[in-house]
Protein backbone atom coordinates (compact mmCIF):
# COMPACT_ATOMS: atom_id res chain seq x y z
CA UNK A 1 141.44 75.40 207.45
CA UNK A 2 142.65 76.04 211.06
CA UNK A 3 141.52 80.19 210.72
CA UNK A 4 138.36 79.54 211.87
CA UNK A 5 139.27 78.13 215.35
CA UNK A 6 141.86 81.13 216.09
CA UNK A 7 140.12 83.52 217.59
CA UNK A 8 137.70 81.03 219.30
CA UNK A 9 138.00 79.80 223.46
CA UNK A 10 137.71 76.01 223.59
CA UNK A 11 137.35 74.13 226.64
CA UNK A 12 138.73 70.51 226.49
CA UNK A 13 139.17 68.10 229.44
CA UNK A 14 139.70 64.60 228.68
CA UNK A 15 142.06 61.57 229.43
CA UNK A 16 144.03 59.74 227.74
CA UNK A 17 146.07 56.37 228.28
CA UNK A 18 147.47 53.58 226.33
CA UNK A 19 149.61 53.27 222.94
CA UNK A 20 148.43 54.35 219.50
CA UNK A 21 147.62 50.93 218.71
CA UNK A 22 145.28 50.59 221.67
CA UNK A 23 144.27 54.01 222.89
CA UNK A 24 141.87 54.34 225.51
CA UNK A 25 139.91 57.96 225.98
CA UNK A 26 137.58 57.33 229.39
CA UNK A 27 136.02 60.48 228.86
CA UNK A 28 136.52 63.62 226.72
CA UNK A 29 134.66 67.12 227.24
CA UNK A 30 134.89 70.01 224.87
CA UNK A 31 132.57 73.06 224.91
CA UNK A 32 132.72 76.46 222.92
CA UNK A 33 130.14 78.87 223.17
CA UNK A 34 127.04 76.54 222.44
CA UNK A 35 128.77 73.78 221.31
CA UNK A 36 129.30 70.60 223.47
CA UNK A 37 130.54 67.34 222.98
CA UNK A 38 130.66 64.39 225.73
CA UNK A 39 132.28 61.19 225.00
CA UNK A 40 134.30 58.62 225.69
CA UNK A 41 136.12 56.00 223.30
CA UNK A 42 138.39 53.58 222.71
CA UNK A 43 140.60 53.70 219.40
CA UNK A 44 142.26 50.27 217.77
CA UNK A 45 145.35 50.26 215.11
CA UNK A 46 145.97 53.67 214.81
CA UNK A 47 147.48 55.54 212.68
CA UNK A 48 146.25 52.95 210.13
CA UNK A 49 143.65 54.23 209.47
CA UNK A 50 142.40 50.50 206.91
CA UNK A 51 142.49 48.73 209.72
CA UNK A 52 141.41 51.27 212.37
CA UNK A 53 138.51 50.39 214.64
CA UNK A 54 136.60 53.05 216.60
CA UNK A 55 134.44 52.04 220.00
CA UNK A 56 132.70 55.32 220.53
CA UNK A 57 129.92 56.37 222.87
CA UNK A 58 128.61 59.71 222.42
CA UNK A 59 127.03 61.11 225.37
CA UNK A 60 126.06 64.57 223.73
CA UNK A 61 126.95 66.42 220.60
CA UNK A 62 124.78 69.46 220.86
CA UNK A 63 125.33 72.80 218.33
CA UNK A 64 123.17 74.75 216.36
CA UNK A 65 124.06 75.33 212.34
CA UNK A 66 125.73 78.75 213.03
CA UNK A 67 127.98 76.76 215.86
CA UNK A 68 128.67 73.93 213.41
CA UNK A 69 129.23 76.58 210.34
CA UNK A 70 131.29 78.87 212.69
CA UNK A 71 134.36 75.79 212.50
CA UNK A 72 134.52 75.79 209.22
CA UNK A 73 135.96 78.10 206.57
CA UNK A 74 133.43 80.08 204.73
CA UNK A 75 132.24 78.22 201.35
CA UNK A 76 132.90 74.87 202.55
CA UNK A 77 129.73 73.94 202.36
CA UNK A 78 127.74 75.69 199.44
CA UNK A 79 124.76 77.91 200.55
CA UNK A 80 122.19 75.73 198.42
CA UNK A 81 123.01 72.76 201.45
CA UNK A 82 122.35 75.25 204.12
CA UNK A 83 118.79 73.57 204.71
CA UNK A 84 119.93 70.51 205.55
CA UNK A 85 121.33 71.50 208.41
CA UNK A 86 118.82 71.95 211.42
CA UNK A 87 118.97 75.12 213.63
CA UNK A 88 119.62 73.32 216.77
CA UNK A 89 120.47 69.62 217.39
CA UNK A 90 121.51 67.17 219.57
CA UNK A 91 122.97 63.67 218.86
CA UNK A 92 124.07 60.86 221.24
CA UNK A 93 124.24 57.15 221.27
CA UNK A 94 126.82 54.41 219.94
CA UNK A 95 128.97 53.43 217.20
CA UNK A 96 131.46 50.47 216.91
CA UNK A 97 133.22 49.16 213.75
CA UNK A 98 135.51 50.68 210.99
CA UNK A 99 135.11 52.68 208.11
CA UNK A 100 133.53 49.42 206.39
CA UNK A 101 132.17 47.34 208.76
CA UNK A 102 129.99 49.61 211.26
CA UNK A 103 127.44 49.40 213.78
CA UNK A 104 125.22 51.85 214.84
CA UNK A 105 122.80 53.03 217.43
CA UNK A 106 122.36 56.80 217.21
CA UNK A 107 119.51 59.20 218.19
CA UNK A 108 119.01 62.66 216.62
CA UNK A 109 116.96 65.51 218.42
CA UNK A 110 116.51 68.47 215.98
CA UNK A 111 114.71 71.89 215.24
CA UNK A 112 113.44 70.09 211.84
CA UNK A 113 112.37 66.72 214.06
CA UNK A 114 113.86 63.74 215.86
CA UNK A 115 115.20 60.50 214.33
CA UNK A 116 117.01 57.37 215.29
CA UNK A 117 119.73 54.88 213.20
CA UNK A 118 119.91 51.22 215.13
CA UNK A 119 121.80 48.53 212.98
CA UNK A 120 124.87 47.79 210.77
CA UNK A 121 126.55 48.59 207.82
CA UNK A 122 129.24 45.89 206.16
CA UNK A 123 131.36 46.46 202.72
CA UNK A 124 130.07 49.92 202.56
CA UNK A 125 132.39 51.14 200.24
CA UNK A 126 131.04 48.44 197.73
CA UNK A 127 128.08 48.50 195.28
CA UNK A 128 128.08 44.87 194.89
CA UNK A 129 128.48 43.66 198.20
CA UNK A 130 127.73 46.00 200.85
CA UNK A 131 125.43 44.82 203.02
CA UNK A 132 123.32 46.53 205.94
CA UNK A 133 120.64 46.10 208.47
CA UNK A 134 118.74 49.21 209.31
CA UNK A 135 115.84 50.54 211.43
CA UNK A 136 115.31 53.55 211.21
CA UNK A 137 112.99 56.07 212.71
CA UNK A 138 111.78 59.35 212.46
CA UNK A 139 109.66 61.50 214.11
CA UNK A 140 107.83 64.85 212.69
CA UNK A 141 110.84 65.30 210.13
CA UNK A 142 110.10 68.33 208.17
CA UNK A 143 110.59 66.59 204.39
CA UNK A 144 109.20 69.52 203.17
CA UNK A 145 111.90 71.61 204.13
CA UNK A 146 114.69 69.17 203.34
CA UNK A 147 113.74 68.67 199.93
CA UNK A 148 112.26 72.45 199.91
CA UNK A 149 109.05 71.24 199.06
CA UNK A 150 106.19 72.87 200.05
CA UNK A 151 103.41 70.50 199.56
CA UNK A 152 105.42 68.12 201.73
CA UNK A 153 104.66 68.56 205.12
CA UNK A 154 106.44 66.29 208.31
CA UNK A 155 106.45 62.86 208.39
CA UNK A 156 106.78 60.18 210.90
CA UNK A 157 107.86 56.80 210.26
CA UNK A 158 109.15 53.79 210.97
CA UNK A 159 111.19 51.43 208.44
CA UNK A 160 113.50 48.51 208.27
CA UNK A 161 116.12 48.24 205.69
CA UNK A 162 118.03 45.38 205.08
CA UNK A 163 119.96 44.01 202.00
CA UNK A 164 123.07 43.54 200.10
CA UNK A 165 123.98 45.88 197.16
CA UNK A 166 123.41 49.29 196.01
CA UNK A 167 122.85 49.11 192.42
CA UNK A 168 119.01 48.85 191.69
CA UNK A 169 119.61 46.60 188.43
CA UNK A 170 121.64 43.80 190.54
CA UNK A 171 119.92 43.85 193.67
């Protein structure tokens, strides 16, 4: 899994203080090529990773698909998926929570069109009893080429989600 990275010159700068349990990353910097990520975070409970809480402000995560795709070993992610990944992107903004209980305030500038994630996310891991609060946004998202549809053209929209449950027949 590591191959990938050998041959590549990363930049990192970042510091780091506290105890596993409490760790406390005031800012972290790490460019390659086009990629760049700018951040800063605080980390609770680690290394459980149950009961691990994550305070993380994202300044900029900017790549394009070949940056993202150059990380990974080849076939990890199938060539029918390739679409869903835009050319060029950039995503910022907040998240706070745990693997199950989550908020959320993220904004996504992309070759395919812009959209934005604002709310929470409880139980996820639940049919039954997850529960979230949503708005989401989007702006000129090419559907068409997401769902490789050609009588779909972009769409912009605005839409509030909020509920418990995932399974249409209880919910």
């Amino acid at each position: 899994y590591f191959a990938p990275l050998l041959k590549k010159s990363i930049q990192i700068s970042t510091g780091i203080n506290g105890t596993l349990d409490n760790l406390h990353i005031p800012q972290i910097i790490i460019k390659e090529a086009g990629n760049s990520i700018s951040a800063s975070a605080d980390v609770l409970n680690l290394p459980d990773t149950k009961n691990m809480v994550i305070n993380l402000r994202l300044k900029e995560f900017s790549s394009t698909r070949s940056g993202v795709l150059s990380y990974l070993p080849k076939g990890t992610v199938p060539d029918s998926l390739l679409h869903y990944i835009p050319e060029t992107f950039s995503l910022k903004g907040n998240y706070r929570g745990s693997l199950d209980n989550m908020y959320a305030d993220l904004q996504l500038v992309s070759s395919d069109g812009n959209a934005t994630v604002k709310g929470t996310m409880k139980n996820f891991s639940s049919q039954q009893t997850a529960m979230y609060d949503l708005a989401v946004t989007t702006d000129n998202i090419d559907l068409g080429k997401l769902l490789q549809d050609t009588s779909i053209g972009k769409i912009t929209a605005k839409v509030k989600v909020k509920g418990k449950g995932f399974d249409v027949k209880t919910t």
